[in-house]
Protein backbone atom coordinates (compact mmCIF):
# COMPACT_ATOMS: atom_id res chain seq x y z
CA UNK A 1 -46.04 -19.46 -14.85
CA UNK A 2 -43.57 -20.39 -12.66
CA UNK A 3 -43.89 -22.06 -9.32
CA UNK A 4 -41.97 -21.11 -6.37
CA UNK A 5 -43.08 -22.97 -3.86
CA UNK A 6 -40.21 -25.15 -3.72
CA UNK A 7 -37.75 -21.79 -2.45
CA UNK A 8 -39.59 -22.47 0.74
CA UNK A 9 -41.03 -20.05 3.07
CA UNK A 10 -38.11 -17.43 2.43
CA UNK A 11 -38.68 -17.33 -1.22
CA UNK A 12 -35.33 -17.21 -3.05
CA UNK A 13 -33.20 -16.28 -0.28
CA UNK A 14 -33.77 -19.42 1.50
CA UNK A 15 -31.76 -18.54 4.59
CA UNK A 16 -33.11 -15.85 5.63
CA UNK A 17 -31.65 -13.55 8.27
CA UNK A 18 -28.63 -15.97 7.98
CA UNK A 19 -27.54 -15.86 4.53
CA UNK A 20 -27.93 -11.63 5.09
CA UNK A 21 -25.39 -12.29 7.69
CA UNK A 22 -23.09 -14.17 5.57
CA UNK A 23 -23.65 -11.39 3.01
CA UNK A 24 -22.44 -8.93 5.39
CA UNK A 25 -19.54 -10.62 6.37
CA UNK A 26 -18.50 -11.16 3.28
CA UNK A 27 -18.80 -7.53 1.95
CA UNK A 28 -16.95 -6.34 5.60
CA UNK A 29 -14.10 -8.73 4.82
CA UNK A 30 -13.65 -7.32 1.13
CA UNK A 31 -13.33 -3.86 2.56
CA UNK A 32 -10.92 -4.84 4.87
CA UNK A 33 -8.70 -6.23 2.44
CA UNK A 34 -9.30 -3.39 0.16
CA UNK A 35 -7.69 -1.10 3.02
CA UNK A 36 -5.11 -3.78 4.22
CA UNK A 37 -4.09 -3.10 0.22
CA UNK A 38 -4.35 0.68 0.16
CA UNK A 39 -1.99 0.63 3.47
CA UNK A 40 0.62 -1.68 1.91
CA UNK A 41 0.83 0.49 -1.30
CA UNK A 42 0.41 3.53 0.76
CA UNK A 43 3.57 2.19 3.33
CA UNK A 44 6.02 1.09 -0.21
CA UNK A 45 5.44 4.40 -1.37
CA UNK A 46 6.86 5.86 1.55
CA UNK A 47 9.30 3.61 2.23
CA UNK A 48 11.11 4.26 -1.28
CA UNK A 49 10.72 8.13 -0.46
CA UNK A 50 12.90 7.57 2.75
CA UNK A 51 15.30 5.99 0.67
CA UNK A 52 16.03 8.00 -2.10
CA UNK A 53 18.06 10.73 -0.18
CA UNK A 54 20.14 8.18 1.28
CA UNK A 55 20.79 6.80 -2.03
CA UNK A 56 22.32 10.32 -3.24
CA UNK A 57 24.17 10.47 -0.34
CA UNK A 58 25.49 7.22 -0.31
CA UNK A 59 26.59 7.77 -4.10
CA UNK A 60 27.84 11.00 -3.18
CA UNK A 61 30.10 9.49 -0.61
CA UNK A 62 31.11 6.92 -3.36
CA UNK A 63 32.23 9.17 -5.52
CA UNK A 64 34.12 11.59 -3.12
CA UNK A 65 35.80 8.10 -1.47
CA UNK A 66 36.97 7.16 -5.18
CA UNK A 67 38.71 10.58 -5.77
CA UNK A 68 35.62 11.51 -8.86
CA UNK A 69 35.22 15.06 -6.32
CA UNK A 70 36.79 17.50 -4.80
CA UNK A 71 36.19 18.38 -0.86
CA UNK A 72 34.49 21.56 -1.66
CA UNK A 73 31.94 19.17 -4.37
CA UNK A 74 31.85 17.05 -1.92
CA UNK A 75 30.39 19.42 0.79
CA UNK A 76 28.37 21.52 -1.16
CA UNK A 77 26.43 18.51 -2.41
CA UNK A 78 26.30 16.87 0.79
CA UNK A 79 24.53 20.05 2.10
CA UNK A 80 21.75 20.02 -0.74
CA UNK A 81 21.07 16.73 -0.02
CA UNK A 82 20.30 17.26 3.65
CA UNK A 83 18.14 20.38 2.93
CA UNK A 84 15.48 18.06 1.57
């Protein structure tokens, strides 16, 4: 048999209402870095959404400045782009 005295009074927590503290602390900060994580991935994605009409556009003003389009191209693109 094994003796298990030597755990002290607590048994094999040996801190008590202490180490549960710790234990929640710990398990609180996890989560919050979980969802500081979520948000960062969650901000990128929307960040890169923003951009991507203002990339066509800009490309689209590229190409009309170096003569590749016509005015009328030019326009009628433009206002697809901004319908989105």
């Amino acid at each position: 048999m094994m003796d298990f005295r030597h755990y002290g009074q607590h048994g094999m927590m040996g801190y008590g209402w202490f180490g549960v503290f710790w234990m929640i602390i710990f398990i609180l900060l996890i989560i919050a870095l979980i969802y500081l994580v979520v948000k960062v991935i969650q901000n990128n994605k929307h960040e890169n959404e923003k951009s991507a009409p203002n990339d066509a556009l800009n490309i689209l003003k590229e190409r009309y400045a170096k003569g590749e389009i016509t005015d009328e191209e030019y326009e009628h693109k433009k206002r697809i782009l901004k319908e989105d």
